[in-house]
Protein backbone atom coordinates (compact mmCIF):
# COMPACT_ATOMS: atom_id res chain seq x y z
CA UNK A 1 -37.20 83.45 -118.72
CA UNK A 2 -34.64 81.92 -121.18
CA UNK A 3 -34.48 78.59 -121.37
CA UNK A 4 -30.89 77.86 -120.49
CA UNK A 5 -30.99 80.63 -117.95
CA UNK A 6 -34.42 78.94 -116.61
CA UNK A 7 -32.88 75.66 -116.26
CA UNK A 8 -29.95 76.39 -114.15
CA UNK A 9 -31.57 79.01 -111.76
CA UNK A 10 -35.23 76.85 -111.63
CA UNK A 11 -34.11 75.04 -108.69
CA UNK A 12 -33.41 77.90 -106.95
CA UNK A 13 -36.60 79.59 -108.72
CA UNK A 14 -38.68 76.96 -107.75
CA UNK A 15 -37.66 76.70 -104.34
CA UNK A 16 -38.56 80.37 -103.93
CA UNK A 17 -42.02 80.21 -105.47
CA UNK A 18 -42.99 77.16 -103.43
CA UNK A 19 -42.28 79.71 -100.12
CA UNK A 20 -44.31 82.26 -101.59
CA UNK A 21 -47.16 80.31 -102.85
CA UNK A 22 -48.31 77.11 -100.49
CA UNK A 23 -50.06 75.92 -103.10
CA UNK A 24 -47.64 74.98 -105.56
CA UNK A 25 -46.11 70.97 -105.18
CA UNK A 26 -43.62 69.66 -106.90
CA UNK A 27 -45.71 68.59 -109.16
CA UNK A 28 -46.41 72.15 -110.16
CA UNK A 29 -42.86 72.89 -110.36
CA UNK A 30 -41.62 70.05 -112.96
CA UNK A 31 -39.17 71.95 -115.62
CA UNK A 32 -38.59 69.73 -119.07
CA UNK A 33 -36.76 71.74 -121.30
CA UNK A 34 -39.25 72.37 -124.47
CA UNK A 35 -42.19 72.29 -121.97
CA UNK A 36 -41.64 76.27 -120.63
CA UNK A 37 -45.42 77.30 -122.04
CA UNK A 38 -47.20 73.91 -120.60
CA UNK A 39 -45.27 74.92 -117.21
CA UNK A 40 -46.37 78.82 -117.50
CA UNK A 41 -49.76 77.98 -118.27
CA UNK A 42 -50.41 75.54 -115.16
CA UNK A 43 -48.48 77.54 -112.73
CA UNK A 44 -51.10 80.84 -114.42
CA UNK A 45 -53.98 78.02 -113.20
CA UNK A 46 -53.21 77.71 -109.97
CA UNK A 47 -52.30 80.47 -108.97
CA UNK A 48 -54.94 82.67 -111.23
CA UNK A 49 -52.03 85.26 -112.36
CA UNK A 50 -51.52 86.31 -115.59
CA UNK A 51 -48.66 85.08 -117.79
CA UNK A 52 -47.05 88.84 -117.42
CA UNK A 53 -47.63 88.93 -113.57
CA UNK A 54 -46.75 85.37 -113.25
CA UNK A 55 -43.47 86.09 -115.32
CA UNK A 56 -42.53 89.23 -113.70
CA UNK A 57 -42.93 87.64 -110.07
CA UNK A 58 -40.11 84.72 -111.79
CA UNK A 59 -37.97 87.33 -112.53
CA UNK A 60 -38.21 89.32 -109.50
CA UNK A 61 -37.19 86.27 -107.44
């Protein structure tokens, strides 16, 4: 996830995630640009993935 790839597909990301995982609020799904590892590491927490799995379920989106 590059960073100025990440921020102009999140929304659409984001909005994808949040359908496959109920769990996730908007909260969860808050994209500052700088913060990538702080968001990667909270989305790993709730939904108990691994940063690889995690990552390759972003880019498979």
């Amino acid at each position: 996830m590059k960073a100025e790839e990440s921020k102009g597909n999140w929304d659409e990301q984001k909005d994808k995630l949040k359908q496959k995982f109920a769990a996730l609020t908007d909260n969860d799904m808050l994209f500052k640009e700088g913060t990538k590892d702080e968001l990667i590491t909270k989305l790993q927490q709730k939904l108990g993935k691994t940063k690889e799995e995690l990552l390759k379920i972003i880019e498979g989106l």
